[in-house]
N, C-alpha and C. Protein backbone atom coordinates (compact mmCIF):
# COMPACT_ATOMS: atom_id res chain seq x y z
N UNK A 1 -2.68 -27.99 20.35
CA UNK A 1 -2.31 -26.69 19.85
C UNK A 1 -1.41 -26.83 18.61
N UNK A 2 -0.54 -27.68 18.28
CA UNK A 2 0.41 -28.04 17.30
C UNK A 2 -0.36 -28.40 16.28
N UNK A 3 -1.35 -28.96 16.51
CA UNK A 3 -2.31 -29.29 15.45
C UNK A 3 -3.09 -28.37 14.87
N UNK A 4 -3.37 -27.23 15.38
CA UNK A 4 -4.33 -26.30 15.00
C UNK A 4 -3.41 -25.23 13.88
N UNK A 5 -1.66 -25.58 15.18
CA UNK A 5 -0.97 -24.80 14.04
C UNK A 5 -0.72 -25.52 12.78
N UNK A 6 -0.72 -26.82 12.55
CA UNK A 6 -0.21 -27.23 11.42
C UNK A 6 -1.17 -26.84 10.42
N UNK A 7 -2.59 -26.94 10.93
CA UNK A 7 -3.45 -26.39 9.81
C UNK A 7 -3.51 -25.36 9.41
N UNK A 8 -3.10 -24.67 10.35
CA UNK A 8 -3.10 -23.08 10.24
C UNK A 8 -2.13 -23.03 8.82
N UNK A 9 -1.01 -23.39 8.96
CA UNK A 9 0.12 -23.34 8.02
C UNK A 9 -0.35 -23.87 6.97
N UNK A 10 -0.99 -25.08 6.80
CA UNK A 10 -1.40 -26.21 5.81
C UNK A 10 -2.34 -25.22 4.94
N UNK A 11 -3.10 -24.33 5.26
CA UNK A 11 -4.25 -23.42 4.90
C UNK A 11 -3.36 -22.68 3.34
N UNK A 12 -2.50 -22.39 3.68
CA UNK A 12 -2.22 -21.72 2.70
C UNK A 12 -1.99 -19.68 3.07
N UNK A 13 -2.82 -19.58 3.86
CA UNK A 13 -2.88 -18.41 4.35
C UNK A 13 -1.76 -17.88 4.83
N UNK A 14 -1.09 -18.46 5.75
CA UNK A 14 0.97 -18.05 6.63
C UNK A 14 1.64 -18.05 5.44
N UNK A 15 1.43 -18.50 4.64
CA UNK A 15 2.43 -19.07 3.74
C UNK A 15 2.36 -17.49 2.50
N UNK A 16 1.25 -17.66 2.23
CA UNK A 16 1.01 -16.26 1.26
C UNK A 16 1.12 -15.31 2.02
N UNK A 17 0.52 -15.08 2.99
CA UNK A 17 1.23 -13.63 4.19
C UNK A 17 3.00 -13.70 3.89
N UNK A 18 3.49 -14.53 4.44
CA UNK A 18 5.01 -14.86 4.26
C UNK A 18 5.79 -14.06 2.96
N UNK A 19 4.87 -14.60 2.33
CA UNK A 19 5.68 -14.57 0.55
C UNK A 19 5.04 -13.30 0.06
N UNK A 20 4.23 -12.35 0.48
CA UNK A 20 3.62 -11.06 0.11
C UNK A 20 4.51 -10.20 1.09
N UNK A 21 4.53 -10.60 2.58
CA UNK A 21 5.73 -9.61 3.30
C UNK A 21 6.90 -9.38 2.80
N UNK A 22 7.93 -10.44 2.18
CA UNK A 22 9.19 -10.49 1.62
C UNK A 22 9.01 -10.14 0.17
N UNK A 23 8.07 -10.21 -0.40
CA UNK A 23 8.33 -9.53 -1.76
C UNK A 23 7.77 -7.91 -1.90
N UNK A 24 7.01 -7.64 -0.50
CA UNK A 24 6.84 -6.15 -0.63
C UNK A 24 8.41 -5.70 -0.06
N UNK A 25 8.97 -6.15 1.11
CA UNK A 25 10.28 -5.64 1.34
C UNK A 25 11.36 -5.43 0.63
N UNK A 26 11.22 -6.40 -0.55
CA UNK A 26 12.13 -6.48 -2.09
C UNK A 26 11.58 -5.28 -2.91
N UNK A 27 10.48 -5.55 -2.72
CA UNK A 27 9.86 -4.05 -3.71
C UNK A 27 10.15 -2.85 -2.69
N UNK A 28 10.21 -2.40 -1.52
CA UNK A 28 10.62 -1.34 -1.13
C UNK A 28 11.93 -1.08 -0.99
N UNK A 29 12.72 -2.42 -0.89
CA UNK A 29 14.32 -1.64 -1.58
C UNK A 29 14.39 -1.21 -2.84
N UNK A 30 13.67 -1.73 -3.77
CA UNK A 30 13.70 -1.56 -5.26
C UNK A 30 13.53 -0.31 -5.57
N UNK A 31 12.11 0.24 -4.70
CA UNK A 31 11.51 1.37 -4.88
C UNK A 31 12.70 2.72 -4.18
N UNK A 32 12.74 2.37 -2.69
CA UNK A 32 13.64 3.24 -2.00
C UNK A 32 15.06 3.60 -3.05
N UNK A 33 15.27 2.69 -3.78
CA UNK A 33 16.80 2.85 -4.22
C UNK A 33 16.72 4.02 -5.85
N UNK A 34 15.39 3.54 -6.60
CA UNK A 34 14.82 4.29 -7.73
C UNK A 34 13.97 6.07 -6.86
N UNK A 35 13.93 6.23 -6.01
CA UNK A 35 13.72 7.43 -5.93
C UNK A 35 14.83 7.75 -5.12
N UNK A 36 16.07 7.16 -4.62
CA UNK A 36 16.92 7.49 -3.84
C UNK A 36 17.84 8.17 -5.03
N UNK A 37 18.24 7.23 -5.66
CA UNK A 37 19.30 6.94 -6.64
C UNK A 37 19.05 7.91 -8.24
N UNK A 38 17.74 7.61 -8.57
CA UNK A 38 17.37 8.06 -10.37
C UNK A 38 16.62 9.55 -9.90
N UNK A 39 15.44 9.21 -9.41
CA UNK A 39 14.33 10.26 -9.50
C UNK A 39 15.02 11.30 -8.57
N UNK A 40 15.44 11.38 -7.54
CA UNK A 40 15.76 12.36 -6.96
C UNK A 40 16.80 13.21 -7.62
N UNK A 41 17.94 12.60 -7.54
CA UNK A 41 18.86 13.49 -8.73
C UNK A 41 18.52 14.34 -9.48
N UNK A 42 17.79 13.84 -10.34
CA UNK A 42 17.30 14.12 -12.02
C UNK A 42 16.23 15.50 -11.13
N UNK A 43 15.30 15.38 -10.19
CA UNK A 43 14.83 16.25 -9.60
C UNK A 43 16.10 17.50 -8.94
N UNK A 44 16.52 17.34 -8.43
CA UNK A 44 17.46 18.20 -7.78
C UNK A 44 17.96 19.16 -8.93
N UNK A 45 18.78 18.03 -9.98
CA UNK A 45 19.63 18.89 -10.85
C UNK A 45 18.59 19.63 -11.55
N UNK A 46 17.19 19.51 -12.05
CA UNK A 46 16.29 19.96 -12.44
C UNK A 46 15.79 21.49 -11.41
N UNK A 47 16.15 21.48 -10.04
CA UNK A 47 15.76 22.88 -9.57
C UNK A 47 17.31 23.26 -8.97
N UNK A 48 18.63 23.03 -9.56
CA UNK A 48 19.62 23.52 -9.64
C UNK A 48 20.27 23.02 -9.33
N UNK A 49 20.65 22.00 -9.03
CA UNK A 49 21.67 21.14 -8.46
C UNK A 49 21.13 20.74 -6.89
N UNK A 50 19.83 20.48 -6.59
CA UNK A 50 19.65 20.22 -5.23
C UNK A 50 19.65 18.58 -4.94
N UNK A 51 20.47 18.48 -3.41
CA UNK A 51 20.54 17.43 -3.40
C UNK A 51 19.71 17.38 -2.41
N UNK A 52 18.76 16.60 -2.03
CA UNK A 52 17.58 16.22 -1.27
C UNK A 52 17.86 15.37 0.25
N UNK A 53 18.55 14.64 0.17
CA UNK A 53 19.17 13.77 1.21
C UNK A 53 19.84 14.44 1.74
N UNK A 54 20.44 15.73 1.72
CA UNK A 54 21.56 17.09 2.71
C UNK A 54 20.69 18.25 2.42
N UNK A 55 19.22 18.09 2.58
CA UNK A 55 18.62 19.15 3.18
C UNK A 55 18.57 18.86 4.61
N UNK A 56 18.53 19.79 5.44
CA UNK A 56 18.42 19.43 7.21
C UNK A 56 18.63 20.98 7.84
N UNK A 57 18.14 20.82 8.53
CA UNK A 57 18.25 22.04 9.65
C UNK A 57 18.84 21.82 11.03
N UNK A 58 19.66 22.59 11.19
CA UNK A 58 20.69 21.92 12.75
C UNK A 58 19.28 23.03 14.01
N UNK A 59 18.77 22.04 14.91
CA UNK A 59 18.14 22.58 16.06
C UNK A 59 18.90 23.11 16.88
N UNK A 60 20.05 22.37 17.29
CA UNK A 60 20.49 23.06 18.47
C UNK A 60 21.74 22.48 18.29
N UNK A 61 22.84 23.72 18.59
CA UNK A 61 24.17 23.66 18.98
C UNK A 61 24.91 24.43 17.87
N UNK A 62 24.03 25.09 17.06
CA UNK A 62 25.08 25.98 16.41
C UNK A 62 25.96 25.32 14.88
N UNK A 63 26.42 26.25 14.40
CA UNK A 63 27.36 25.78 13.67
C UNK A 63 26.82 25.23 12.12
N UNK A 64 27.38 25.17 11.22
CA UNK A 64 27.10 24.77 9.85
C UNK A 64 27.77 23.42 9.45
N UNK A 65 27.44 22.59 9.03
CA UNK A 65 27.78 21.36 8.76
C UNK A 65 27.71 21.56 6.95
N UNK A 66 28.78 20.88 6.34
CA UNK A 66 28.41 20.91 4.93
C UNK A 66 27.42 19.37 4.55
N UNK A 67 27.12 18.54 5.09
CA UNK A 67 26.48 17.23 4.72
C UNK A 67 25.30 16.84 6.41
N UNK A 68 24.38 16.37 5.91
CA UNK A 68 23.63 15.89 6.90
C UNK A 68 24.82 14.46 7.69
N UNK A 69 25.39 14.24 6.90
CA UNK A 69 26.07 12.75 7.58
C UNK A 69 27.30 13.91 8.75
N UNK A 70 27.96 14.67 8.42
CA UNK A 70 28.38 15.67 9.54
C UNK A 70 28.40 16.28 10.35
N UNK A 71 27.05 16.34 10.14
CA UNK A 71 25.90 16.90 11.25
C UNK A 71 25.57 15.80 12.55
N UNK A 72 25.42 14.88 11.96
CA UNK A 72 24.80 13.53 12.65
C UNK A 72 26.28 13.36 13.44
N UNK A 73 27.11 13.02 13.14
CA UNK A 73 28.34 12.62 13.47
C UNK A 73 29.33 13.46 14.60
N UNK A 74 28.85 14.84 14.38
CA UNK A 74 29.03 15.81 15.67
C UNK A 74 28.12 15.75 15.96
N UNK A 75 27.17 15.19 16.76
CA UNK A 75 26.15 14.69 16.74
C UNK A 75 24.97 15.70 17.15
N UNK A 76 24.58 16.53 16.68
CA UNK A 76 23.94 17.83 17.18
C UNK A 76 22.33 17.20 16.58
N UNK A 77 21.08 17.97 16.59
CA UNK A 77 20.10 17.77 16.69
C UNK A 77 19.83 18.27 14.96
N UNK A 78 19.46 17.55 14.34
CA UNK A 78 18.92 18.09 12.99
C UNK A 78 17.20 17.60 12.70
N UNK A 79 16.85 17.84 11.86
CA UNK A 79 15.40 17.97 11.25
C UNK A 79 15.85 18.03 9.75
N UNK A 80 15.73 16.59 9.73
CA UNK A 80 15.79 16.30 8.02
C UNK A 80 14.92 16.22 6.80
N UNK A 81 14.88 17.66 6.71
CA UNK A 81 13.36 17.88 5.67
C UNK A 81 13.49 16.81 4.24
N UNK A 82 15.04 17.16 4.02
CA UNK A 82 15.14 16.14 2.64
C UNK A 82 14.53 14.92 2.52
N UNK A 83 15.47 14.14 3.65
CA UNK A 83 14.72 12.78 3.65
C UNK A 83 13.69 12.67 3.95
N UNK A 84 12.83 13.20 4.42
CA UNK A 84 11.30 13.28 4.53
C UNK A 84 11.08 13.67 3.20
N UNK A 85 11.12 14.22 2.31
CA UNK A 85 10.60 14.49 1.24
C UNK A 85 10.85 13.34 -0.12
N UNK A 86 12.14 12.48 0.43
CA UNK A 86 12.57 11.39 -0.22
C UNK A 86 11.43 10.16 0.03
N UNK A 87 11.18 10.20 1.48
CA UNK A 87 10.09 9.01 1.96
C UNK A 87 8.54 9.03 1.11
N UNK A 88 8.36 10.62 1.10
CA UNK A 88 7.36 10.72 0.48
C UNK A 88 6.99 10.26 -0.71
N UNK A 89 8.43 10.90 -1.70
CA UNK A 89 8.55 10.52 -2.90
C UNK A 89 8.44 8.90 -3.32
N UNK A 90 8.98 8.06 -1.99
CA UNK A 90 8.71 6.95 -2.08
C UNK A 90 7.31 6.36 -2.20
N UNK A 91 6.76 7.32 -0.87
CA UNK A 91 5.74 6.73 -0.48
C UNK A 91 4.40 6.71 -2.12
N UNK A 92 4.42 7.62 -2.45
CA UNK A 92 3.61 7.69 -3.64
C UNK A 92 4.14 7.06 -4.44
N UNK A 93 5.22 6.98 -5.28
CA UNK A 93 5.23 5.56 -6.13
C UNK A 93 4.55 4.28 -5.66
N UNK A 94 5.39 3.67 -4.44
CA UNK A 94 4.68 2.91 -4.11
C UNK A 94 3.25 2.48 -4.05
N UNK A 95 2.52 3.87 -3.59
CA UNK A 95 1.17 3.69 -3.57
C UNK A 95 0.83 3.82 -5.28
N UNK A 96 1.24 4.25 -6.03
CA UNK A 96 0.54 4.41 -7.21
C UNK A 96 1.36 2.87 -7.95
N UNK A 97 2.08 2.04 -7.51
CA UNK A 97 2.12 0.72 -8.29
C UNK A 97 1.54 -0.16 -7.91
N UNK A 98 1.21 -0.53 -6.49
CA UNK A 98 0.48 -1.04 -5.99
C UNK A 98 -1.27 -0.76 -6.31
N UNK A 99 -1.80 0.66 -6.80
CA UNK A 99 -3.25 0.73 -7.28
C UNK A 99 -2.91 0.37 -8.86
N UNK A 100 -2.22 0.22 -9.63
CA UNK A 100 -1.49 -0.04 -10.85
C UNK A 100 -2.04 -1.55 -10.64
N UNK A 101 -1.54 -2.53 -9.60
CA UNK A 101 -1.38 -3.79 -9.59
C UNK A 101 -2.69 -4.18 -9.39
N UNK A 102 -3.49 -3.55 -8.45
CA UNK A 102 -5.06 -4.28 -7.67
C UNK A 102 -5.61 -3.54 -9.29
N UNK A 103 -5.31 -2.98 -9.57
CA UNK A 103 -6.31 -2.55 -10.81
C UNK A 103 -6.54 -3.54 -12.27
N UNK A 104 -4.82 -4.13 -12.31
CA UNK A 104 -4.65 -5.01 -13.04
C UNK A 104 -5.02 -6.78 -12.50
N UNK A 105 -5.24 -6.80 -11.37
CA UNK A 105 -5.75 -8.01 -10.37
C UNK A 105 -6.92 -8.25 -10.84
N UNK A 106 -7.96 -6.92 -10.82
CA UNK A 106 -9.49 -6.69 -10.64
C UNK A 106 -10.01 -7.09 -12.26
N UNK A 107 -9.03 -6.76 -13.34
CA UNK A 107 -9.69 -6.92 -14.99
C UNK A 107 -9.41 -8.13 -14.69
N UNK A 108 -8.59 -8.68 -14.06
CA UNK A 108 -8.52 -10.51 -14.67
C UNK A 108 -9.49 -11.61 -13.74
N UNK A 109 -10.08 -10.89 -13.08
CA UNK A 109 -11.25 -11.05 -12.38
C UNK A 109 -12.49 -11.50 -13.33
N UNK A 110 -13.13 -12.93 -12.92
CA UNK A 110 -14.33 -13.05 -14.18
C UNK A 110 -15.44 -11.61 -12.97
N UNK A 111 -16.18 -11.31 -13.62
CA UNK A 111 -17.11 -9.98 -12.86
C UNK A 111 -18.05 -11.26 -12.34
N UNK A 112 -18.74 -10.62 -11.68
CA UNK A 112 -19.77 -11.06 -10.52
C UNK A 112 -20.78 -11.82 -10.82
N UNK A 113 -21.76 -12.74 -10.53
CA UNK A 113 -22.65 -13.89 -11.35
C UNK A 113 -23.57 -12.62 -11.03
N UNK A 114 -24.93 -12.96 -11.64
CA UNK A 114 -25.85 -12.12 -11.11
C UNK A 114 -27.15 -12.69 -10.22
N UNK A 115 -27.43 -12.57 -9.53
CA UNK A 115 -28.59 -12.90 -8.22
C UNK A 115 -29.42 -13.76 -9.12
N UNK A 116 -29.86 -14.76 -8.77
CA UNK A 116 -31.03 -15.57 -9.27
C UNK A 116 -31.78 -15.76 -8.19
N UNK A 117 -31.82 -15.08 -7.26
CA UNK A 117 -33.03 -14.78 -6.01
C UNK A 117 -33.01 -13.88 -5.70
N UNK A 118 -34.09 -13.19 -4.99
CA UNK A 118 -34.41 -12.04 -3.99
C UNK A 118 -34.71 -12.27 -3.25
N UNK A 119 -35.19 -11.33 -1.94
CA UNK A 119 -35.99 -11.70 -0.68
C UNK A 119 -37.15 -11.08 -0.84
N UNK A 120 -37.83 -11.65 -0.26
CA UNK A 120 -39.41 -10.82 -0.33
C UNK A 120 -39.40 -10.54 0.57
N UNK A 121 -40.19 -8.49 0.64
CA UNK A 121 -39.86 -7.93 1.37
C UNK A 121 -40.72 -7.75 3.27
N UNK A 122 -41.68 -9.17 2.71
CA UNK A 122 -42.60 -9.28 3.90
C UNK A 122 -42.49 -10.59 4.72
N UNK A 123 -41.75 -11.51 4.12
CA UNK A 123 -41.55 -12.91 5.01
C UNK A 123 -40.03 -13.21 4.33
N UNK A 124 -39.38 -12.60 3.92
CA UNK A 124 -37.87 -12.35 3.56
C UNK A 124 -37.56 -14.15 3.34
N UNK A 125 -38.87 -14.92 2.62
CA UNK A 125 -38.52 -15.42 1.96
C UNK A 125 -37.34 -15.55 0.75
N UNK A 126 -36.90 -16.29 -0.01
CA UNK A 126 -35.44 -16.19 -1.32
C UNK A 126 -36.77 -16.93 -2.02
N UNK A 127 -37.05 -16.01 -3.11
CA UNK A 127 -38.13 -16.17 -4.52
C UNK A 127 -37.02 -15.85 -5.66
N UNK A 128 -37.37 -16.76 -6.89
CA UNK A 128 -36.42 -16.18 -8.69
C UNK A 128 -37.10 -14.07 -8.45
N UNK A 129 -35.69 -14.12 -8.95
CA UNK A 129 -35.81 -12.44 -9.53
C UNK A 129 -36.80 -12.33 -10.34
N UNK A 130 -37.19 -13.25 -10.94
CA UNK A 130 -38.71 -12.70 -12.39
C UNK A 130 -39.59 -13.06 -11.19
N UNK A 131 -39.81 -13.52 -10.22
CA UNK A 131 -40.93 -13.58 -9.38
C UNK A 131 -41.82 -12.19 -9.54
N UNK A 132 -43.38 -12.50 -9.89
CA UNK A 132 -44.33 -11.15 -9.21
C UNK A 132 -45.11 -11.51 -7.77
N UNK A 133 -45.01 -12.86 -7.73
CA UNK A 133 -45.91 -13.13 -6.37
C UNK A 133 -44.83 -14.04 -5.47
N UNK A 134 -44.94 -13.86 -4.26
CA UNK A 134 -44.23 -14.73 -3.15
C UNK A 134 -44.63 -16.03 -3.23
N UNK A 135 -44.03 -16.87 -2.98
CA UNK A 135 -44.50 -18.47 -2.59
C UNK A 135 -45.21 -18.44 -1.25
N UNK A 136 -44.51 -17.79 -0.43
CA UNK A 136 -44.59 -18.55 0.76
C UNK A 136 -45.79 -17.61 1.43
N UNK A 137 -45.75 -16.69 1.00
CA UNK A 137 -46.73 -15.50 1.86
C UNK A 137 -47.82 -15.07 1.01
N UNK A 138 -47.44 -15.06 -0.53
CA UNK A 138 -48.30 -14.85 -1.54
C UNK A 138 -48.63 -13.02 -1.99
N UNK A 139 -47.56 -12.76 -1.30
CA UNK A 139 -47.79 -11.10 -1.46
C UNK A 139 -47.23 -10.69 -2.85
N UNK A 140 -47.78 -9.62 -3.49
CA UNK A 140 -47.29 -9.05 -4.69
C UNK A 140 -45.52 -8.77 -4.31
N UNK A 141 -44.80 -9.04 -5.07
CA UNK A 141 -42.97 -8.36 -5.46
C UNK A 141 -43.42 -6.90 -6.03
């Protein structure tokens, strides 16, 4: 079994899983902190001074809290629309740098060879693409 794992590892495969998990987690602090920190603000003060992270709604127990962290802390039941709307905000950057990246992956890609066989469609023989007659069966392509 130690052996199967060493290859496993030796493959190359654990190793790039590894190093793609920890650099997406670097990129989602990066990201979390640029829509936490820049974009949200600049949004808020843009529809009047709203701050997004102390939107919340108290469920149960009454009472007005001036900050979601006050709320939490008397510890009553809230529904934090802000930060849900912060995650989101995350969530789409993210997704739009990441199709940014596979897009820029895909041009540096040489494109695809092209088929130098077919199958024929009656003894699914592999004949050249300029083939008009089968080898093996002799039927018209």
């Amino acid at each position: 079994m130690f052996k199967e794992f060493k290859e496993f590892i030796a493959k190359g495969n654990a190793i790039d899983l590894a190093v793609g998990v920890v650099i997406g987690a670097a990129f989602g602090a990066i990201v979390t902190s640029l829509v936490k920190d820049v974009i949200m603000p600049v949004v808020g003060l843009a529809l009047g001074g709203v701050d997004f992270g102390n939107k919340f709604v108290v469920l149960k127990g009454g009472g007005s809290y001036p900050t979601l962290a006050a709320a939490q802390e008397a510890g009553v039941p809230t529904l934090n629309y802000g930060v849900f709307i912060n995650a989101i905000v995350a969530f789409i950057i993210i997704a739009f740098v990441i199709f940014l990246v596979v897009k820029g992956v895909n041009k540096l890609r040489p494109p695809a060879p092209e088929p130098v066989t077919k199958d024929c469609p009656h003894c699914l023989t592999a004949v050249p693409v300029a083939a008009t007659r089968c080898p093996a069966c002799t039927s018209d392509l």
